[in-house]
PDB file of N, CA and C in Angstrom:
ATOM      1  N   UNK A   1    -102.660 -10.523 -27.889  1.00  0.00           N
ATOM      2  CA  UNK A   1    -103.439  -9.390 -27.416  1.00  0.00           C
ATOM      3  C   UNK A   1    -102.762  -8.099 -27.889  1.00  0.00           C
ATOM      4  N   UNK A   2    -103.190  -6.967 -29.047  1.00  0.00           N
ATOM      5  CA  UNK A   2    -103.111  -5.745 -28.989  1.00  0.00           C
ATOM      6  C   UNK A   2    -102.729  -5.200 -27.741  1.00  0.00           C
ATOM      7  N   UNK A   3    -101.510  -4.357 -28.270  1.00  0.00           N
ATOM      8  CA  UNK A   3    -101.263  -3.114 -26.650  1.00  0.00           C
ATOM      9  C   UNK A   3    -101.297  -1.723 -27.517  1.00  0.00           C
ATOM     10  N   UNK A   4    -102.226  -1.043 -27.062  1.00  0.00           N
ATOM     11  CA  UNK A   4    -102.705  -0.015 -26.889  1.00  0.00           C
ATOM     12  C   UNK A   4    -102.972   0.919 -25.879  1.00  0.00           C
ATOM     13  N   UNK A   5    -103.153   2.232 -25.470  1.00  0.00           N
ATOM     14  CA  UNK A   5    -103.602   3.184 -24.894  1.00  0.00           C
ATOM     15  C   UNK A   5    -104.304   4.078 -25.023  1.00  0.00           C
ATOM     16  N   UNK A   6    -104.894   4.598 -23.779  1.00  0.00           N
ATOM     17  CA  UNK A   6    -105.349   5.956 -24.101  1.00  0.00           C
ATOM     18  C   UNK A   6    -105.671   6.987 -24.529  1.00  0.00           C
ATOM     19  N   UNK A   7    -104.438   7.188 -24.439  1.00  0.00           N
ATOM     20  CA  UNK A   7    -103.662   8.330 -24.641  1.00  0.00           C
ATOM     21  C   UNK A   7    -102.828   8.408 -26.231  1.00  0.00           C
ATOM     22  N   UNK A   8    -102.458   9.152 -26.895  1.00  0.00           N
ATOM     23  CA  UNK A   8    -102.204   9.050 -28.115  1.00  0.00           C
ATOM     24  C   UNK A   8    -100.364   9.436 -27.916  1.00  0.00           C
ATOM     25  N   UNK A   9     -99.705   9.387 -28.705  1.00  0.00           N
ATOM     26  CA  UNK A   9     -98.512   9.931 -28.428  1.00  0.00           C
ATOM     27  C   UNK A   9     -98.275  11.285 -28.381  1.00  0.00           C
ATOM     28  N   UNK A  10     -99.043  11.759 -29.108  1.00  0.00           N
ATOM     29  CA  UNK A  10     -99.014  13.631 -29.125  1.00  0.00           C
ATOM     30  C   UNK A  10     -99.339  13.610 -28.052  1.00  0.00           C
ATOM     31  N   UNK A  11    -100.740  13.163 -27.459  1.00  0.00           N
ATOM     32  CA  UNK A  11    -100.859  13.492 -26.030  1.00  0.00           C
ATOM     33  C   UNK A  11     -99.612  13.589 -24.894  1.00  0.00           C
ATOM     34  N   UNK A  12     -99.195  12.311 -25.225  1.00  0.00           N
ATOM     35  CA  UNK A  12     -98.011  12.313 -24.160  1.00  0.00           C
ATOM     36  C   UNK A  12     -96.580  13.162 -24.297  1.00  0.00           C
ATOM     37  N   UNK A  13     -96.642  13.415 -25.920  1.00  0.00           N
ATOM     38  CA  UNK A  13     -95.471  14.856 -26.173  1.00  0.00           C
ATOM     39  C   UNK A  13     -95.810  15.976 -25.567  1.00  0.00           C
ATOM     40  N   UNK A  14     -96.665  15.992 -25.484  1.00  0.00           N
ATOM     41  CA  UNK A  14     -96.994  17.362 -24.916  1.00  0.00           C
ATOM     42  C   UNK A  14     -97.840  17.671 -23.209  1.00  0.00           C
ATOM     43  N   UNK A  15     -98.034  16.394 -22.830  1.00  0.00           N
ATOM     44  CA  UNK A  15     -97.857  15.789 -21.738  1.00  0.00           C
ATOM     45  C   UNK A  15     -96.476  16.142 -20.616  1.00  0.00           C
ATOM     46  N   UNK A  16     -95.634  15.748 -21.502  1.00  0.00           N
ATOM     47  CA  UNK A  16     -93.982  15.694 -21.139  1.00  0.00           C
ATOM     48  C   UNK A  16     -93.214  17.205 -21.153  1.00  0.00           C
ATOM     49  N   UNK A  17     -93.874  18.026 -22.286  1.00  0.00           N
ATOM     50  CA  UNK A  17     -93.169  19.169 -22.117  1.00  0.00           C
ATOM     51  C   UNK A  17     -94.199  20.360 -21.764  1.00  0.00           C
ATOM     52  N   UNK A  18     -95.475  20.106 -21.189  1.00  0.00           N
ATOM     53  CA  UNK A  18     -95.987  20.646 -20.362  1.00  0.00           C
ATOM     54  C   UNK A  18     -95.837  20.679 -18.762  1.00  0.00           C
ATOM     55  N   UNK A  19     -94.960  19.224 -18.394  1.00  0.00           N
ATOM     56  CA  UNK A  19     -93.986  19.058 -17.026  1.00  0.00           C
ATOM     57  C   UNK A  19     -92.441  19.525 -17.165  1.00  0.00           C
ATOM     58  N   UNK A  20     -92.100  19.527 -18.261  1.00  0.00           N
ATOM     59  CA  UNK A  20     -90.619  20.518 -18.442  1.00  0.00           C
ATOM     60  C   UNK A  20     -90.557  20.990 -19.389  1.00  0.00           C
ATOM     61  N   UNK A  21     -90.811  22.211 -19.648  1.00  0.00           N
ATOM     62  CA  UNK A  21     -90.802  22.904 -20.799  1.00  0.00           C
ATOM     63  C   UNK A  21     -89.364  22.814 -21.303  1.00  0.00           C
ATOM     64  N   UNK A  22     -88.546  22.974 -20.773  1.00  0.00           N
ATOM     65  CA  UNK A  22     -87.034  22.437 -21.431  1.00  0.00           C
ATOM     66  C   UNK A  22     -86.695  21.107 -21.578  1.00  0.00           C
ATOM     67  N   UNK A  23     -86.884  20.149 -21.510  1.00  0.00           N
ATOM     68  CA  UNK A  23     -87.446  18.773 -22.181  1.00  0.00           C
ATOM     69  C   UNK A  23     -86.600  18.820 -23.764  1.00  0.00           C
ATOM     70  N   UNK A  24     -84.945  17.786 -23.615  1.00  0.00           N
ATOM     71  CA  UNK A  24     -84.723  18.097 -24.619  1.00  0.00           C
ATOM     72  C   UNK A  24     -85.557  16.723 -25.558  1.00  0.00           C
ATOM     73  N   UNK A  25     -85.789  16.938 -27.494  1.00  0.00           N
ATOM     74  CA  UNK A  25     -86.654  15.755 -27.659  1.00  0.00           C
ATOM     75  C   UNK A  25     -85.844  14.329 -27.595  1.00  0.00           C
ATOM     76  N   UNK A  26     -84.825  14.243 -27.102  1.00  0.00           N
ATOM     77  CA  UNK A  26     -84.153  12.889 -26.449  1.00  0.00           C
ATOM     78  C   UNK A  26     -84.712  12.369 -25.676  1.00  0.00           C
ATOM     79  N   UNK A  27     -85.027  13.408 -24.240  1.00  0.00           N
ATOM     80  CA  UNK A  27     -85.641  13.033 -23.566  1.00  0.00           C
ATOM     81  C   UNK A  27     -87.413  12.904 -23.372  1.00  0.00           C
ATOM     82  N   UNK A  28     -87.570  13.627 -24.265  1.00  0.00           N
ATOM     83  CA  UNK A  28     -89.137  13.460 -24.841  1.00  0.00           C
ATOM     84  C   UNK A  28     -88.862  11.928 -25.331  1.00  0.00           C
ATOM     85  N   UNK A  29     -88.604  11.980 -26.194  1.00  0.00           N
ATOM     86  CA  UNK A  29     -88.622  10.621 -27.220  1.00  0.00           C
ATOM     87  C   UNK A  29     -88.647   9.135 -25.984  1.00  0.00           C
ATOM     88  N   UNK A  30     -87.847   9.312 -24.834  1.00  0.00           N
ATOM     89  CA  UNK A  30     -87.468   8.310 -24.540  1.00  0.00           C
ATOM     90  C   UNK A  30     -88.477   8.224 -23.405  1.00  0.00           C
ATOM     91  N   UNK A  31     -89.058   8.896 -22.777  1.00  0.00           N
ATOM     92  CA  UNK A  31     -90.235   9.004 -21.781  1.00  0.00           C
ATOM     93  C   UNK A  31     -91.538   8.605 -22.886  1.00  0.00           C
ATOM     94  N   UNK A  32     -91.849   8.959 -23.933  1.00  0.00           N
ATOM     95  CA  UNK A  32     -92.975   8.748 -24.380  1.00  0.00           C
ATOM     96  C   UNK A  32     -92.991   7.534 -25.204  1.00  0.00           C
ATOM     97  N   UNK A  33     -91.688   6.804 -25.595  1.00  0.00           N
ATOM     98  CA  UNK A  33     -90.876   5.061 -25.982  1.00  0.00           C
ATOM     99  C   UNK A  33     -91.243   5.474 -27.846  1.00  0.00           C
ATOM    100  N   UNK A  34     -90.629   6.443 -28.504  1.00  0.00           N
ATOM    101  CA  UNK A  34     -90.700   6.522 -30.146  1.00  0.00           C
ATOM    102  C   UNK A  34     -89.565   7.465 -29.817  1.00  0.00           C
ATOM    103  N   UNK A  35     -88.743   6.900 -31.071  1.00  0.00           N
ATOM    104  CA  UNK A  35     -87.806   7.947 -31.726  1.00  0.00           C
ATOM    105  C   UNK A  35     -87.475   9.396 -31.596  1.00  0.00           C
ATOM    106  N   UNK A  36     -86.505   9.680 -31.664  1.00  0.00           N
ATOM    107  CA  UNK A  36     -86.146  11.197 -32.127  1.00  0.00           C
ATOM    108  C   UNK A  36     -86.894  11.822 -32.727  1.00  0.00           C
ATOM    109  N   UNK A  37     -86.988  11.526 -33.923  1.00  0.00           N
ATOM    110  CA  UNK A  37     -86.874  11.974 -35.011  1.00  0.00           C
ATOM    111  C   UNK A  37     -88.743  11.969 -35.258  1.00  0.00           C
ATOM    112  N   UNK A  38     -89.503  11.292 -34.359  1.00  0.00           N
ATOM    113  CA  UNK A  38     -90.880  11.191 -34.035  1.00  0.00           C
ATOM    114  C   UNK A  38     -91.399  11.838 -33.148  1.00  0.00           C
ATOM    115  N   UNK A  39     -90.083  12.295 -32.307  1.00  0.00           N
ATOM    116  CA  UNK A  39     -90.990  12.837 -31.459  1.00  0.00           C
ATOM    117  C   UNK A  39     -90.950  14.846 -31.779  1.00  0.00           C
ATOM    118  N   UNK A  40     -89.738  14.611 -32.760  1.00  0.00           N
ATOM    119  CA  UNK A  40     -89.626  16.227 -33.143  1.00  0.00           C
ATOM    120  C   UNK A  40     -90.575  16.232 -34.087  1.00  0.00           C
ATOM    121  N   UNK A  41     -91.257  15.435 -34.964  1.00  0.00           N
ATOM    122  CA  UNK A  41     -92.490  15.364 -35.907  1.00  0.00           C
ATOM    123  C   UNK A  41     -93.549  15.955 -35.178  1.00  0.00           C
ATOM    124  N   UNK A  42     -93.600  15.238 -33.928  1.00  0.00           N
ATOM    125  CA  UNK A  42     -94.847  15.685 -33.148  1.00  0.00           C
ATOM    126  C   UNK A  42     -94.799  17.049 -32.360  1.00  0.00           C
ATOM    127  N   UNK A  43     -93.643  17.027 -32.123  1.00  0.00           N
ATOM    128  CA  UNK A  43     -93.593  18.855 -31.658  1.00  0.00           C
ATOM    129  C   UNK A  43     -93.578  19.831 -32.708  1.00  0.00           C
ATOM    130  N   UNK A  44     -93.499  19.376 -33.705  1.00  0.00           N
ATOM    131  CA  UNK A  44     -93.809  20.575 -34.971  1.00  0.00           C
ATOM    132  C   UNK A  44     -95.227  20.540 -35.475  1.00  0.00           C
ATOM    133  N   UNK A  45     -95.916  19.098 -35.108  1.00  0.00           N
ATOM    134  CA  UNK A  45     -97.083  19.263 -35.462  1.00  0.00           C
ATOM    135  C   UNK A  45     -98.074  20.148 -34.634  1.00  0.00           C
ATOM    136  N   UNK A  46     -97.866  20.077 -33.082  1.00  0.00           N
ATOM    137  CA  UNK A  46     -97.989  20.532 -31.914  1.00  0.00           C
ATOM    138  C   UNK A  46     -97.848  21.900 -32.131  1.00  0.00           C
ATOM    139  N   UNK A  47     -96.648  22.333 -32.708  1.00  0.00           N
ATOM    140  CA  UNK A  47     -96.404  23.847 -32.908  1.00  0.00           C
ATOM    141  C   UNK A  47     -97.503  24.132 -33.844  1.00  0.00           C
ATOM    142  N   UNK A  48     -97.224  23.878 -34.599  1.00  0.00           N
ATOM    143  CA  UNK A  48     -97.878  24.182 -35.996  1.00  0.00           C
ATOM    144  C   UNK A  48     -99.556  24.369 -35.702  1.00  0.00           C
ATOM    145  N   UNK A  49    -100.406  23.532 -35.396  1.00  0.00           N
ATOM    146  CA  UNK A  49    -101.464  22.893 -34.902  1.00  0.00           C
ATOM    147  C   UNK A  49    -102.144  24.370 -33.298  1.00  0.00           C
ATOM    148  N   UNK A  50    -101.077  24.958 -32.952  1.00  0.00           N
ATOM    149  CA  UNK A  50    -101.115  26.079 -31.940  1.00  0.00           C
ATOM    150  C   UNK A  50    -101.829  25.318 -30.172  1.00  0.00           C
ATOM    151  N   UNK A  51    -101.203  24.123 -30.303  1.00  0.00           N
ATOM    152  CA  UNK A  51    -100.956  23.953 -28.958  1.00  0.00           C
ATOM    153  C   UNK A  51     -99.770  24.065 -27.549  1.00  0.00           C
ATOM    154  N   UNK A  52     -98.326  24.655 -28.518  1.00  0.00           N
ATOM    155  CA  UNK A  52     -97.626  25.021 -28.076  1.00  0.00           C
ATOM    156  C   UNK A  52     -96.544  25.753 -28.657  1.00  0.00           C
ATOM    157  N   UNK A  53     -95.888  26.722 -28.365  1.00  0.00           N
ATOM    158  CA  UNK A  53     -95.047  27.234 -28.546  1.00  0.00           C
ATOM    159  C   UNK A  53     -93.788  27.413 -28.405  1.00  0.00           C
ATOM    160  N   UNK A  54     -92.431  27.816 -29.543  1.00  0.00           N
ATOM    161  CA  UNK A  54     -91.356  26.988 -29.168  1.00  0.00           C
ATOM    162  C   UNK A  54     -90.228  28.140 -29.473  1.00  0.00           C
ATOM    163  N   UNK A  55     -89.781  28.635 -27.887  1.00  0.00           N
ATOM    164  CA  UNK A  55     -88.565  29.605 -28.274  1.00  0.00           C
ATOM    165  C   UNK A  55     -87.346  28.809 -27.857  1.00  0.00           C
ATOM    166  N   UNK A  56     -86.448  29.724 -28.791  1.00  0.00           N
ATOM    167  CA  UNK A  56     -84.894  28.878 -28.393  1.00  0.00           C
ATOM    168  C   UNK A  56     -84.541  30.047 -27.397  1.00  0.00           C
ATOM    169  N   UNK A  57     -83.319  29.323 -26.786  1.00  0.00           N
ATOM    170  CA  UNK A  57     -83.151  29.335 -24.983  1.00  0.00           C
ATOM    171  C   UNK A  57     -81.729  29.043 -25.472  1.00  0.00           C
ATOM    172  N   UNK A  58     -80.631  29.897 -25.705  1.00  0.00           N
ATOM    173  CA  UNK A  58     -78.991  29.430 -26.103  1.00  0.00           C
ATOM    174  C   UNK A  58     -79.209  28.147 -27.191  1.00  0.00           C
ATOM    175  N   UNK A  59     -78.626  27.135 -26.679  1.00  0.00           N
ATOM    176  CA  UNK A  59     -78.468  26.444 -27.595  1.00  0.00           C
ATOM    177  C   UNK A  59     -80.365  25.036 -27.742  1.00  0.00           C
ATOM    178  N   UNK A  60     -80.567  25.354 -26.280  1.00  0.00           N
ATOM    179  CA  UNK A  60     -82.128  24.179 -26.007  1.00  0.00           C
ATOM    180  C   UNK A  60     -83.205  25.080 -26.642  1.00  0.00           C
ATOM    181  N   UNK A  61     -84.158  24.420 -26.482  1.00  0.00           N
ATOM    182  CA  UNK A  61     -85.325  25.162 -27.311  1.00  0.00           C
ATOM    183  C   UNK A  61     -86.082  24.753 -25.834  1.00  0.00           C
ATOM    184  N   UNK A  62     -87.404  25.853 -25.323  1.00  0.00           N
ATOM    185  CA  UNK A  62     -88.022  25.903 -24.288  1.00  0.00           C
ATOM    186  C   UNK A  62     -89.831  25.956 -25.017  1.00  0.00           C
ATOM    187  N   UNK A  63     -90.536  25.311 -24.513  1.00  0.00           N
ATOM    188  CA  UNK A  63     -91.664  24.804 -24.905  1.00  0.00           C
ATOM    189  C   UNK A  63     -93.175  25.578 -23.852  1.00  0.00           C
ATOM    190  N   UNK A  64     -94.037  25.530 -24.670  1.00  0.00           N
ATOM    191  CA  UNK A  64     -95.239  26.426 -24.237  1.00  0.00           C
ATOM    192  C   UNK A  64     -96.067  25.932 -24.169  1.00  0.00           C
ATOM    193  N   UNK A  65     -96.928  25.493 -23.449  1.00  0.00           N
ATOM    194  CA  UNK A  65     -98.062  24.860 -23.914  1.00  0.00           C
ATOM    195  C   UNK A  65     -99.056  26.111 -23.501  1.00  0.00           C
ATOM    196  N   UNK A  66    -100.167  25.757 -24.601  1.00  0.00           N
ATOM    197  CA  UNK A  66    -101.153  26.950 -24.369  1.00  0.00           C
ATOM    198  C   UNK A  66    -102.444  26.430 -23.875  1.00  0.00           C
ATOM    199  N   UNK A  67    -102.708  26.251 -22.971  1.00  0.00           N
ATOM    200  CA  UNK A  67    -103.689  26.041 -22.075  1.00  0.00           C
ATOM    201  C   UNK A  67    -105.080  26.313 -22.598  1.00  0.00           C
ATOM    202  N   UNK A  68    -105.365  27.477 -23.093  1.00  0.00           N
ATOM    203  CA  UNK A  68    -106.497  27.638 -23.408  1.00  0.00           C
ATOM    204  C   UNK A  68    -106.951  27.020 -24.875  1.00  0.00           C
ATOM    205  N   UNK A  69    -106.154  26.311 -25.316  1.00  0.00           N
ATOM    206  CA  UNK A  69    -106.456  25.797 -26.988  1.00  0.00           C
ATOM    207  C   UNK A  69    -107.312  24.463 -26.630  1.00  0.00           C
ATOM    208  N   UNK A  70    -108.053  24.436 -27.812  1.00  0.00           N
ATOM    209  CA  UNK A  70    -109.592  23.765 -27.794  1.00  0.00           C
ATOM    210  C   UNK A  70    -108.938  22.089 -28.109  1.00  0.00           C
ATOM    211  N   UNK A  71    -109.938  20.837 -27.428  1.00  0.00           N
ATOM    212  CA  UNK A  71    -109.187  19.654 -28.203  1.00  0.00           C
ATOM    213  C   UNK A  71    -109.543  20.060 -29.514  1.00  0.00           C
ATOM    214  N   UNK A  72    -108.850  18.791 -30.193  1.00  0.00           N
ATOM    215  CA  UNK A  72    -109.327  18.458 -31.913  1.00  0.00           C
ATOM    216  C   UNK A  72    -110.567  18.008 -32.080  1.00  0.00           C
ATOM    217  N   UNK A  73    -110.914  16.482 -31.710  1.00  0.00           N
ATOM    218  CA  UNK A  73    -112.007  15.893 -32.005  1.00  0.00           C
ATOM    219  C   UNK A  73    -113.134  16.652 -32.014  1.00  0.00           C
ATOM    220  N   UNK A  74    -114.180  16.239 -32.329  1.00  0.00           N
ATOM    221  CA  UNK A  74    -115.688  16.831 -32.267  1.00  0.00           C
ATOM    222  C   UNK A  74    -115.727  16.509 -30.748  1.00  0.00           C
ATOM    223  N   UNK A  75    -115.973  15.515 -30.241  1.00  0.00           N
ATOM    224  CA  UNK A  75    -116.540  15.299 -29.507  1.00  0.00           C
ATOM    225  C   UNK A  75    -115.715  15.670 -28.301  1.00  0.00           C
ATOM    226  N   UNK A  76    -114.607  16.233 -28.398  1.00  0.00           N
ATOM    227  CA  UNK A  76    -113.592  16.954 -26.823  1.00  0.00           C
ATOM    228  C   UNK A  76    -113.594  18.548 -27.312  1.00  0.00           C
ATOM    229  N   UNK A  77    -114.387  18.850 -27.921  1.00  0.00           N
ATOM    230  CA  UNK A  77    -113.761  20.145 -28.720  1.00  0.00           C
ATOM    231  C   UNK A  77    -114.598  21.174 -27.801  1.00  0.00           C
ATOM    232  N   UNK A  78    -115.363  21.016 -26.908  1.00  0.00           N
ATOM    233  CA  UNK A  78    -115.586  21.644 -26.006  1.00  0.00           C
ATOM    234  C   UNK A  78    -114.847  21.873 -24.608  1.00  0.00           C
ATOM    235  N   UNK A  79    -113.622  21.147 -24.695  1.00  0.00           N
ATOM    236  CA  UNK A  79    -112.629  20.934 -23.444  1.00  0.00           C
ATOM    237  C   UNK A  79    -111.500  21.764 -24.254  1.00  0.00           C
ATOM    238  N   UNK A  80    -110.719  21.985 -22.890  1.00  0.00           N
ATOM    239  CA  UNK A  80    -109.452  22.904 -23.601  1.00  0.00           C
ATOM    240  C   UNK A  80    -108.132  22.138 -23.235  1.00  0.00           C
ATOM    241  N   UNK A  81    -106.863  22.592 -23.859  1.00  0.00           N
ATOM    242  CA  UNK A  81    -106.049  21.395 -23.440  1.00  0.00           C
ATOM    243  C   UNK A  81    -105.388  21.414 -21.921  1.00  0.00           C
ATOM    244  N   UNK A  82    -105.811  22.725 -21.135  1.00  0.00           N
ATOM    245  CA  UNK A  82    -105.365  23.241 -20.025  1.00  0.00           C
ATOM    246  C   UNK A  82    -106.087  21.993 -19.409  1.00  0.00           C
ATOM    247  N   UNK A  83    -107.065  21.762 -19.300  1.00  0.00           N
ATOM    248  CA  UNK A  83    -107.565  20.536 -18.526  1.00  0.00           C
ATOM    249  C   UNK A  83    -107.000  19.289 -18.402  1.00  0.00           C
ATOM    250  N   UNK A  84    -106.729  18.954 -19.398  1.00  0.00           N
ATOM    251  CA  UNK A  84    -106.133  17.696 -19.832  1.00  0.00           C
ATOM    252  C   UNK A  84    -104.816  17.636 -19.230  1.00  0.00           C
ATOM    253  N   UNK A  85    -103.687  18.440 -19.079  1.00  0.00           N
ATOM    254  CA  UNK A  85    -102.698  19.199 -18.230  1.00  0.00           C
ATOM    255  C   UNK A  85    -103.054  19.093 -16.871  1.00  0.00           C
ATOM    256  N   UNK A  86    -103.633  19.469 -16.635  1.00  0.00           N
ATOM    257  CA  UNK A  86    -104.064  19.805 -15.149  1.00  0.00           C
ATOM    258  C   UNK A  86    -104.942  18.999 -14.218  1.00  0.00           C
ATOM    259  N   UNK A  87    -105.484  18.135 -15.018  1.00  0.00           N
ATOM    260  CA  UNK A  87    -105.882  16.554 -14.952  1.00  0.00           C
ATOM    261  C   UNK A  87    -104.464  15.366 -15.006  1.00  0.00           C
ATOM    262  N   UNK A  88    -103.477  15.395 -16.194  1.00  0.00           N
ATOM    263  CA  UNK A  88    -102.646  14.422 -16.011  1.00  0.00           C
ATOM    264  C   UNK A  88    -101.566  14.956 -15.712  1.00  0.00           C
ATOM    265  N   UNK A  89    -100.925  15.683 -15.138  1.00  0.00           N
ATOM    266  CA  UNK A  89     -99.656  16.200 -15.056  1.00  0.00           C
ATOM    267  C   UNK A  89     -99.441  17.091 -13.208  1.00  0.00           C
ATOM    268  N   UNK A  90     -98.640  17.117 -12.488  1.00  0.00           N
ATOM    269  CA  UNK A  90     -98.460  17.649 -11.809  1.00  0.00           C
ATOM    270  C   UNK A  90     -98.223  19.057 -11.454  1.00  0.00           C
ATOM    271  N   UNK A  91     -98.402  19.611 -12.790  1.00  0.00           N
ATOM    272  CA  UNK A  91     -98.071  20.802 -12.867  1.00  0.00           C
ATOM    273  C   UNK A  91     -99.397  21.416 -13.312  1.00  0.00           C
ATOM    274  N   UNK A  92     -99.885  22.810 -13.291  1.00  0.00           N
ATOM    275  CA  UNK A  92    -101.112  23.359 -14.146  1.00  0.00           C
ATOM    276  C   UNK A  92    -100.653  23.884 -15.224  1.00  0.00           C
ATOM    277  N   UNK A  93    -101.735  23.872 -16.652  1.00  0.00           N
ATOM    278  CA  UNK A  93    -101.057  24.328 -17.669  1.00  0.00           C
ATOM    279  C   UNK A  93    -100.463  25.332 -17.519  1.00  0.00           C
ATOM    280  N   UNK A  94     -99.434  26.100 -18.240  1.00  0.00           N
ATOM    281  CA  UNK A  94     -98.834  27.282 -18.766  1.00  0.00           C
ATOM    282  C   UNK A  94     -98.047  27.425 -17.527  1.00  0.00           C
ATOM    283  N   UNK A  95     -97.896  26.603 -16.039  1.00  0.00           N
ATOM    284  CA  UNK A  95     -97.186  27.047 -15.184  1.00  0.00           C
ATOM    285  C   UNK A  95     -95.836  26.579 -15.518  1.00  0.00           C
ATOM    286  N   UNK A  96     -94.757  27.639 -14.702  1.00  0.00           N
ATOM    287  CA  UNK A  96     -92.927  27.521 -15.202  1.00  0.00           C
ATOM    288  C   UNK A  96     -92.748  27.444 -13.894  1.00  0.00           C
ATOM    289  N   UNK A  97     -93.833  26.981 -12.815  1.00  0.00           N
ATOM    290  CA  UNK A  97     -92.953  27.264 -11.444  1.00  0.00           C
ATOM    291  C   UNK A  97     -93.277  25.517 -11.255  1.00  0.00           C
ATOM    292  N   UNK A  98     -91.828  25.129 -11.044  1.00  0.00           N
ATOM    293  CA  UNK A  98     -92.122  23.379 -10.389  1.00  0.00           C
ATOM    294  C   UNK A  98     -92.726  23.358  -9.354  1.00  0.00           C
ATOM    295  N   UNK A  99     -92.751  24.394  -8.332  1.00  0.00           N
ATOM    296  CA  UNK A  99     -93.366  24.225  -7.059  1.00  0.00           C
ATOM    297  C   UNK A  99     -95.230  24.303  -7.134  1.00  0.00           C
ATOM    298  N   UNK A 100     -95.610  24.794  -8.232  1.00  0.00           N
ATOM    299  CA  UNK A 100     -96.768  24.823  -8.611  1.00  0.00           C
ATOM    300  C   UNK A 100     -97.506  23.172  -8.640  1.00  0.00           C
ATOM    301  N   UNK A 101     -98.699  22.470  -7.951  1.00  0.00           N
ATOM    302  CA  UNK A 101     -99.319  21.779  -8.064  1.00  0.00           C
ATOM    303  C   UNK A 101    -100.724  21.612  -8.336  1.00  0.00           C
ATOM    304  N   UNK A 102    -100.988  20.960  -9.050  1.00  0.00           N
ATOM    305  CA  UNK A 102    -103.022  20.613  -8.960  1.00  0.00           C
ATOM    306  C   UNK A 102    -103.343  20.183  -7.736  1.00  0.00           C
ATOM    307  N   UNK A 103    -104.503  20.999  -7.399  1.00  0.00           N
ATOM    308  CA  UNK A 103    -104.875  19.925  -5.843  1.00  0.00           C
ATOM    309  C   UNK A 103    -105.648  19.629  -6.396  1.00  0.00           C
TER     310      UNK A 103
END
């Protein structure tokens, strides 16, 4: 039997550092089960792509997600990724306060 999901791995990169924007990609990598070196692929694609944004913070890099950016597909491209956030994650998009929840 195929194992598959949902959810795509970008989804879940950005999944992960939409719940901690300081999220180093070690710990990305190892919450979402791919590589290092895969999961910094996907945060540059992520950057690049303008679903999130990436300032350095001393020596960590601190992560943005932009809430109001449109999906990709045709057929989600009327949803924004703030939903998708705010649907799977405990936090609402673009929020930096942990105490912040979706009801």
């Amino acid at each position: 039997m195929s194992h598959w999901t949902f959810l795509t791995n970008h989804a879940h990169v950005l999944l992960c550092v939409a719940e901690d924007p300081d999220a180093r990609v070690r710990d990305v990598a190892d919450t979402v089960g791919v590589t290092e070196r895969a999961a910094q692929r996907i945060l540059s694609e992520l950057e690049e792509a303008g679903y999130l944004s990436k300032t350095r913070d001393g020596r960590r890099n601190r992560y943005t997600v932009d809430p109001a950016a449109r999906m990709r597909h045709p057929m989600d491209s009327s949803h924004r990724i703030g939903e998708l956030v705010d649907l799977l994650t405990d936090r609402r998009a673009g929020s930096h306060d942990a105490g912040s929840r979706a009801d």
